[in-house]
Protein backbone atom coordinates (compact mmCIF):
# COMPACT_ATOMS: atom_id res chain seq x y z
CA UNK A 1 16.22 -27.43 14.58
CA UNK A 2 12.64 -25.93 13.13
CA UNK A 3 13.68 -22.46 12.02
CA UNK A 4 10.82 -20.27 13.88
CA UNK A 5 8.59 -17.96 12.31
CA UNK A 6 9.92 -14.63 10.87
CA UNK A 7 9.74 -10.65 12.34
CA UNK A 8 9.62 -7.45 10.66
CA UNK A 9 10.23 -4.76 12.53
CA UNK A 10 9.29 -0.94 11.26
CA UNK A 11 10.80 2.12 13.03
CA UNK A 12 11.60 5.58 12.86
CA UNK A 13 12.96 8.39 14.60
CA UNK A 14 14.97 11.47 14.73
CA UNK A 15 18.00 10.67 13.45
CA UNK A 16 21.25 10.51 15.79
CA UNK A 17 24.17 7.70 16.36
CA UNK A 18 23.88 4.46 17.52
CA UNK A 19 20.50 3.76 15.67
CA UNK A 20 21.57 0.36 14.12
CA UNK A 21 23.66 -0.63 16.57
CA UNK A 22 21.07 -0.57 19.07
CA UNK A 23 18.46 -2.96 17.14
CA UNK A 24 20.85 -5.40 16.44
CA UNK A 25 22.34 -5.52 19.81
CA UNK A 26 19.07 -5.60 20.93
CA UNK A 27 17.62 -8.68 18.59
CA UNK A 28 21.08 -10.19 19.00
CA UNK A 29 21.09 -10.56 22.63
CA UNK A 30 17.90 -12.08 22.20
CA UNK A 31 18.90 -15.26 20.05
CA UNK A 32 17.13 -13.17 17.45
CA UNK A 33 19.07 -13.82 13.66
CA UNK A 34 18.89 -10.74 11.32
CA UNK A 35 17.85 -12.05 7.85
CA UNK A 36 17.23 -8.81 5.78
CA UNK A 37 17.59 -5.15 7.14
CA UNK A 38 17.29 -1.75 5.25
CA UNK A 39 18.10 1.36 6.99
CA UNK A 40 18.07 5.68 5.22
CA UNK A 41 18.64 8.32 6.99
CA UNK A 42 16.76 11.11 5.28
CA UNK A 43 19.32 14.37 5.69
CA UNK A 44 16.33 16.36 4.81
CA UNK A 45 14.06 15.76 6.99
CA UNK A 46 16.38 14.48 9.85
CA UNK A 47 14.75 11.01 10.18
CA UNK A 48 15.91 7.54 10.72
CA UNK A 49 13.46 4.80 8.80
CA UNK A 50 14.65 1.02 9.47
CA UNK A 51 13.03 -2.61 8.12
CA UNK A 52 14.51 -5.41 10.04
CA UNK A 53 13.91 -8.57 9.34
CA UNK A 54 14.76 -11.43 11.61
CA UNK A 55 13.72 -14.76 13.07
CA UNK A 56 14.47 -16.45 16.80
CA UNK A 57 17.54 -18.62 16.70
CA UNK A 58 16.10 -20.90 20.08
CA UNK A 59 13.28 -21.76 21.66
CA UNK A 60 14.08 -19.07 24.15
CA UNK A 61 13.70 -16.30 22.15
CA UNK A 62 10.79 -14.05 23.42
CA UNK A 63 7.62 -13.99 22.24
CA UNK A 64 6.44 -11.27 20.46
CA UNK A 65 4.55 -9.40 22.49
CA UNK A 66 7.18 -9.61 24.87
CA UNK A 67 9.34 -8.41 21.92
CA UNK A 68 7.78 -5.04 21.94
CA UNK A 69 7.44 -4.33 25.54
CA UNK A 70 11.39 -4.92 25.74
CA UNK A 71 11.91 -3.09 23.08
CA UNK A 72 10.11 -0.23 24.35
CA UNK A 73 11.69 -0.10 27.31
CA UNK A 74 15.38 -0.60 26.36
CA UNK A 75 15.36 0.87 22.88
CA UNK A 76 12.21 2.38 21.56
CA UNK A 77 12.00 5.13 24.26
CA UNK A 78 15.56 5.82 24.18
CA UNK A 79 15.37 7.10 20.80
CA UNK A 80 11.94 8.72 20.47
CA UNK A 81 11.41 5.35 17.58
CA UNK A 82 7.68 4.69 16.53
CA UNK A 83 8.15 1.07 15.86
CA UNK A 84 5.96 -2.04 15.26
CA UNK A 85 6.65 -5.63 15.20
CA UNK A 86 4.93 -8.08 12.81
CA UNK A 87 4.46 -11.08 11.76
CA UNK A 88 6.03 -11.74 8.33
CA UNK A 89 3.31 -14.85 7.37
CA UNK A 90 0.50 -12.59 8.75
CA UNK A 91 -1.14 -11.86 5.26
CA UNK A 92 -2.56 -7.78 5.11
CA UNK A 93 -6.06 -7.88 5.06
CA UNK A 94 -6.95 -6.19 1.89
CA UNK A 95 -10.69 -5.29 0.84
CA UNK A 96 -10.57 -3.53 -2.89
CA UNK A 97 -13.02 -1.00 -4.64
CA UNK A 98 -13.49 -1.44 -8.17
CA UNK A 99 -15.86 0.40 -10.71
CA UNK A 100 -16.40 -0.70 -14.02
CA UNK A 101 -12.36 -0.85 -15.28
CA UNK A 102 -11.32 -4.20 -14.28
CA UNK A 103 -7.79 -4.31 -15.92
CA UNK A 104 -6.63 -3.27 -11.94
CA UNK A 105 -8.62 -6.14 -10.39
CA UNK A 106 -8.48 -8.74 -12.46
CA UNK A 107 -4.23 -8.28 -12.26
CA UNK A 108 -4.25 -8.14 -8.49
CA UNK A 109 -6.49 -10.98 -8.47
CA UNK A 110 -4.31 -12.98 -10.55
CA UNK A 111 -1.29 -12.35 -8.36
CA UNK A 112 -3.37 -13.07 -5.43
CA UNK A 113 -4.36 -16.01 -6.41
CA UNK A 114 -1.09 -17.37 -7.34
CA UNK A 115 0.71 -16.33 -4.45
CA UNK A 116 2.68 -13.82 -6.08
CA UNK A 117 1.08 -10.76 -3.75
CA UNK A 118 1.50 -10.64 -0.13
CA UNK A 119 -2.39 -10.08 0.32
CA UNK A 120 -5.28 -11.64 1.98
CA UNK A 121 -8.09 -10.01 -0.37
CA UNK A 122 -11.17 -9.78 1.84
CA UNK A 123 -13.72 -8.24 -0.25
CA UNK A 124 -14.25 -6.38 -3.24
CA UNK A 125 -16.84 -3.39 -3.32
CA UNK A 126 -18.05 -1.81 -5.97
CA UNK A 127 -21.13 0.85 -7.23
CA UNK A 128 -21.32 -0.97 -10.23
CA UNK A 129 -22.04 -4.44 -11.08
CA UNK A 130 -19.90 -4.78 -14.30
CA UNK A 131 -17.22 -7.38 -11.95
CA UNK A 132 -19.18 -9.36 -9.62
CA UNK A 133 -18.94 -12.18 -12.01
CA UNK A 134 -14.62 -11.79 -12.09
CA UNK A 135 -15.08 -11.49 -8.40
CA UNK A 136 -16.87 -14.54 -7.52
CA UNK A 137 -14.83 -16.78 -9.90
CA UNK A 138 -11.84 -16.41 -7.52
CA UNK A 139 -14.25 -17.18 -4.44
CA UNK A 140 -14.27 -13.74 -3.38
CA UNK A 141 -17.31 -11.74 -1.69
CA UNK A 142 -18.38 -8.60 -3.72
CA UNK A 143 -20.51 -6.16 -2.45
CA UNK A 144 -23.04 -3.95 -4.58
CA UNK A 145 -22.59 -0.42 -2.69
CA UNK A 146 -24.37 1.91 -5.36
CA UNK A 147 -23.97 5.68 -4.66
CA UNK A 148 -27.31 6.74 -4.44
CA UNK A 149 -27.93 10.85 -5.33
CA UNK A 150 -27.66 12.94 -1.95
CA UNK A 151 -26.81 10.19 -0.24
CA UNK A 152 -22.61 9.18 -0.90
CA UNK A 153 -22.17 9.97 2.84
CA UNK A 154 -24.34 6.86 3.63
CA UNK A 155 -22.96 5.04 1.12
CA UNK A 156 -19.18 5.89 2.49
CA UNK A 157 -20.51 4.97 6.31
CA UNK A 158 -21.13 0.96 4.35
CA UNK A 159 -18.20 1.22 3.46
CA UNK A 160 -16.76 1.70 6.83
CA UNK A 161 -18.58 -0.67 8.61
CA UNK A 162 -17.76 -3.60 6.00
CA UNK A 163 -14.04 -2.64 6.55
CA UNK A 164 -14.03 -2.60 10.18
CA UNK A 165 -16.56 -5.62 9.76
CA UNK A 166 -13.67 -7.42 8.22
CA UNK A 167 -10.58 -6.53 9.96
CA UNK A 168 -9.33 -5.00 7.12
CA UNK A 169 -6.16 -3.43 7.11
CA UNK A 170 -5.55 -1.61 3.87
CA UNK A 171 -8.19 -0.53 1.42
CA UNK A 172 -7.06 -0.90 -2.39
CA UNK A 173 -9.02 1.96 -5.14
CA UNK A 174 -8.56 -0.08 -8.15
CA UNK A 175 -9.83 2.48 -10.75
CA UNK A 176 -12.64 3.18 -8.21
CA UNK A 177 -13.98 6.35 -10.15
CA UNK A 178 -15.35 8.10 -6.88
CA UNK A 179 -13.79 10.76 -4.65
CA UNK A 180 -13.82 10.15 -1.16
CA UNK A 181 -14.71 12.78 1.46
CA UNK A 182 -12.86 14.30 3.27
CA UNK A 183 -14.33 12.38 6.35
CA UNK A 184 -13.28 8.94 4.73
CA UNK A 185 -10.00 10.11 3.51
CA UNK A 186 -9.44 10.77 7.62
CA UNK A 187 -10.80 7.79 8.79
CA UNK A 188 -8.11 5.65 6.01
CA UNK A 189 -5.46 7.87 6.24
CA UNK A 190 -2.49 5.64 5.64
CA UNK A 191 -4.37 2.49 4.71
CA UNK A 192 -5.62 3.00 1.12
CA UNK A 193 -4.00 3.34 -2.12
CA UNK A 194 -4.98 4.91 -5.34
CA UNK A 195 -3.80 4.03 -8.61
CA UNK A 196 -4.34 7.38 -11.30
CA UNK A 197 -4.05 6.97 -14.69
CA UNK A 198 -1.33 9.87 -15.39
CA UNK A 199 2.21 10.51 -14.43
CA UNK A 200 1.21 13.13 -11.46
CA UNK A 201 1.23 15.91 -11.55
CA UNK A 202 -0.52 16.66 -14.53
CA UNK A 203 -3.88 15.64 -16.69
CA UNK A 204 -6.16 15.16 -14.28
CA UNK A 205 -9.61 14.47 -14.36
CA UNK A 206 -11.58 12.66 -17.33
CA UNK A 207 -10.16 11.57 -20.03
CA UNK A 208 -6.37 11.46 -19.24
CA UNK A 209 -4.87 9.88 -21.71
CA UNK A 210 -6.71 12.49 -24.33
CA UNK A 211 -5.44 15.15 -22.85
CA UNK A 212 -2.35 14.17 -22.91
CA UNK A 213 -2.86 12.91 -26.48
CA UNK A 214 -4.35 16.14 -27.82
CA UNK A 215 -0.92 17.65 -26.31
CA UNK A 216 1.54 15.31 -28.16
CA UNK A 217 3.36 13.59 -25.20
CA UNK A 218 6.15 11.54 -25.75
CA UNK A 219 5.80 9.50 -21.88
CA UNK A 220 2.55 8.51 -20.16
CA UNK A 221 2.35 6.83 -16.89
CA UNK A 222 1.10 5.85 -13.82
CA UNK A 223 0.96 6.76 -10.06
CA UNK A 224 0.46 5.21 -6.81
CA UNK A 225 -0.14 6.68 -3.80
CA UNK A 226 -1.90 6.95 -0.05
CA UNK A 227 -5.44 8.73 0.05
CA UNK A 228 -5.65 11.93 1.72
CA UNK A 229 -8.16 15.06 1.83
CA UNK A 230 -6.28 16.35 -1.10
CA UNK A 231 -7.31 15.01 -4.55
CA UNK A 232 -4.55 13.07 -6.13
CA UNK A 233 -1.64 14.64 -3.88
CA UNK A 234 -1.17 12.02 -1.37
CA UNK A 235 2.38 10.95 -0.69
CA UNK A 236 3.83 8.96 -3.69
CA UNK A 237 4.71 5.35 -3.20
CA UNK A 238 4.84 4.30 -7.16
CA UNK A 239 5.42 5.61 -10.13
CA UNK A 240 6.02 4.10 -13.89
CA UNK A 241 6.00 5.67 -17.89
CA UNK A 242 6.02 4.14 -21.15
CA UNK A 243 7.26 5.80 -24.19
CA UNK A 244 4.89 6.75 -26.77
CA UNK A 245 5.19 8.41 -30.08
CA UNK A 246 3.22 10.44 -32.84
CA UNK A 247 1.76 7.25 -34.66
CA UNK A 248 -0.55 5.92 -31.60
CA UNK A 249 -4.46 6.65 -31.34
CA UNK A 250 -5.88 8.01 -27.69
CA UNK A 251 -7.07 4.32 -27.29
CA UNK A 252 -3.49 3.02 -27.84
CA UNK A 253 -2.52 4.99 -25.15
CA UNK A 254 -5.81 3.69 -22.82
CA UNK A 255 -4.33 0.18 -23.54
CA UNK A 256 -0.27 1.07 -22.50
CA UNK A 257 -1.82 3.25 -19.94
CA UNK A 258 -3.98 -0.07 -18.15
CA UNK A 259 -0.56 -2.12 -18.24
CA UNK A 260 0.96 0.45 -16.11
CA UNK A 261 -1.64 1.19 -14.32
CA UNK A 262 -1.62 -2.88 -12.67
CA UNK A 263 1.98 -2.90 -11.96
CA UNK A 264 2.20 0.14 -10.49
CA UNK A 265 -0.48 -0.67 -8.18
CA UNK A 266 0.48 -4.14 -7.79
CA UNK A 267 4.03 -3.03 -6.87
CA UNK A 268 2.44 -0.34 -4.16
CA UNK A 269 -0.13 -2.95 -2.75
CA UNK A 270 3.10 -5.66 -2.06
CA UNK A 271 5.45 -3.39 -0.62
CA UNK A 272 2.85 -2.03 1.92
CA UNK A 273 2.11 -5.36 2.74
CA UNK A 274 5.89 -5.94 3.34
CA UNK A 275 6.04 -3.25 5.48
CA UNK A 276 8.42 -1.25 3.31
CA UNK A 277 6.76 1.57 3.28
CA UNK A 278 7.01 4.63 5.71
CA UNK A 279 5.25 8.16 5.37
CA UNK A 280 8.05 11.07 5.73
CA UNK A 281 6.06 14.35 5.48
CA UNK A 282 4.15 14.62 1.74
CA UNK A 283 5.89 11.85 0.59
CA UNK A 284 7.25 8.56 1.49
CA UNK A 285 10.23 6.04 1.66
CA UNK A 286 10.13 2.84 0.20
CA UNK A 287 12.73 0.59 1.66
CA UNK A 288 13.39 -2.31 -1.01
């Protein structure tokens, strides 16, 4: 028998008995065959976060649509869940913004291209030129969105419209050296990621990796995390250091510093693409 196509399903909701139970009783009573499931229970903040992972076992399992509006109705409501169902072979639709530091890009590209990264990348936009030409060598559209003076607000409203233009689903700031507004960080909230070049918190700003040269560290790193209205504190989804020592040069560090910086991301961009990820308050759960 053809083995049919694969579900996630994402939930949470105030924690209580009978969670788990419920969704598999639920998929199992619908020739439904679990495959991979996570489940935490977060004693702090009294949540419930599940990733389910399952397949139809007949040709009369339901469809998906019909999926949800069962679900909704027998289990969802029940337990106050926000759930979705997707597809697991439906790539995310990922449009990236790039400066002129392509170590990010040209890693995520890489992956892309090989299969290795759960992506569909769209798009990438950028106010500089400097990677059209690494862009177009994988057969990917780049657009030129220079931020004009007085005018980032019209240059942020392109930006918009090419997501929504494309369907896109996640937006990806690979070492895209511009703060968003408050207004854009709204309209994305929960669907980009930023990749900063220091272990947060701490050394912010220019020149990262000096300052924390000039003050003798012993770990840099890198962070991950969603976009919000306040610089750099969005919730955490990655994080990763590398030791260093007395002997190494600020541009040592720059170099260590880019390696991390494209796994961390890398790692971020895959798991919110496998739907692993789930905002709890200021910070998140990953569920690997």
């Amino acid at each position: 028998m053809q083995r049919l196509p694969s579900i996630v399903l994402t939930l949470s909701c105030p924690d209580t008995t009978g969670i788990v139970a419920a969704v598999a009783g639920y998929l199992a009573a619908r020739n439904c065959l679990i495959t991979e499931a996570q489940h935490y229970d977060d004693p702090y903040t009294v949540t419930s976060f599940m990733r389910t992972v399952f397949h139809g076992n007949s040709p009369e399992t339901p469809s998906l649509a019909e999926l949800d509006q069962e679900f909704a109705r027998t289990v969802g409501r029940q337990f106050d869940m926000r759930w979705h169902f997707h597809e697991v072979q439906r790539k995310c639709r990922a449009v990236v913004a790039v400066s002129r530091h392509g170590h990010c890009l040209n890693s995520m590209l890489h992956r892309w291209s090989t299969g290795t990264l759960p992506i569909e990348v769209v798009a990438v936009l950028s106010n500089h030129q400097d990677l059209r030409s690494l862009t177009e060598w994988h057969g990917i559209p780049f657009h030129y969105l220079p931020v004009i003076d007085g005018r980032k607000a019209e240059q942020e409203q392109r930006i918009i419209e090419l997501f929504e233009k494309l369907d896109g689903e996640l937006l990806v700031l690979a070492r895209y050296m511009q703060i968003l507004s408050a207004d854009a960080c709204r309209y994305f909230s929960g669907s980009a990621i930023n990749i900063h070049h220091s272990f947060l918190p701490g050394f912010k700003g220019a020149k990262a990796y000096h300052q924390a040269h000039a003050r003798g560290v012993k770990l840099i790193g890198a962070t991950a995390h969603y976009v919000t209205t306040e610089l750099d504190e969005g919730p955490i989804i990655e994080q990763e250091v590398a030791r260093v020592d007395h002997t190494m040069a600020p541009d040592d560090l720059v170099t260590i510093g880019a390696d991390l910086e494209s796994v961390v991301l890398n790692r971020a961009v895959k798991w919110h693409a496998e739907r692993r990820v789930f905002p709890n308050g200021s910070k998140t759960v990953v569920l690997r």
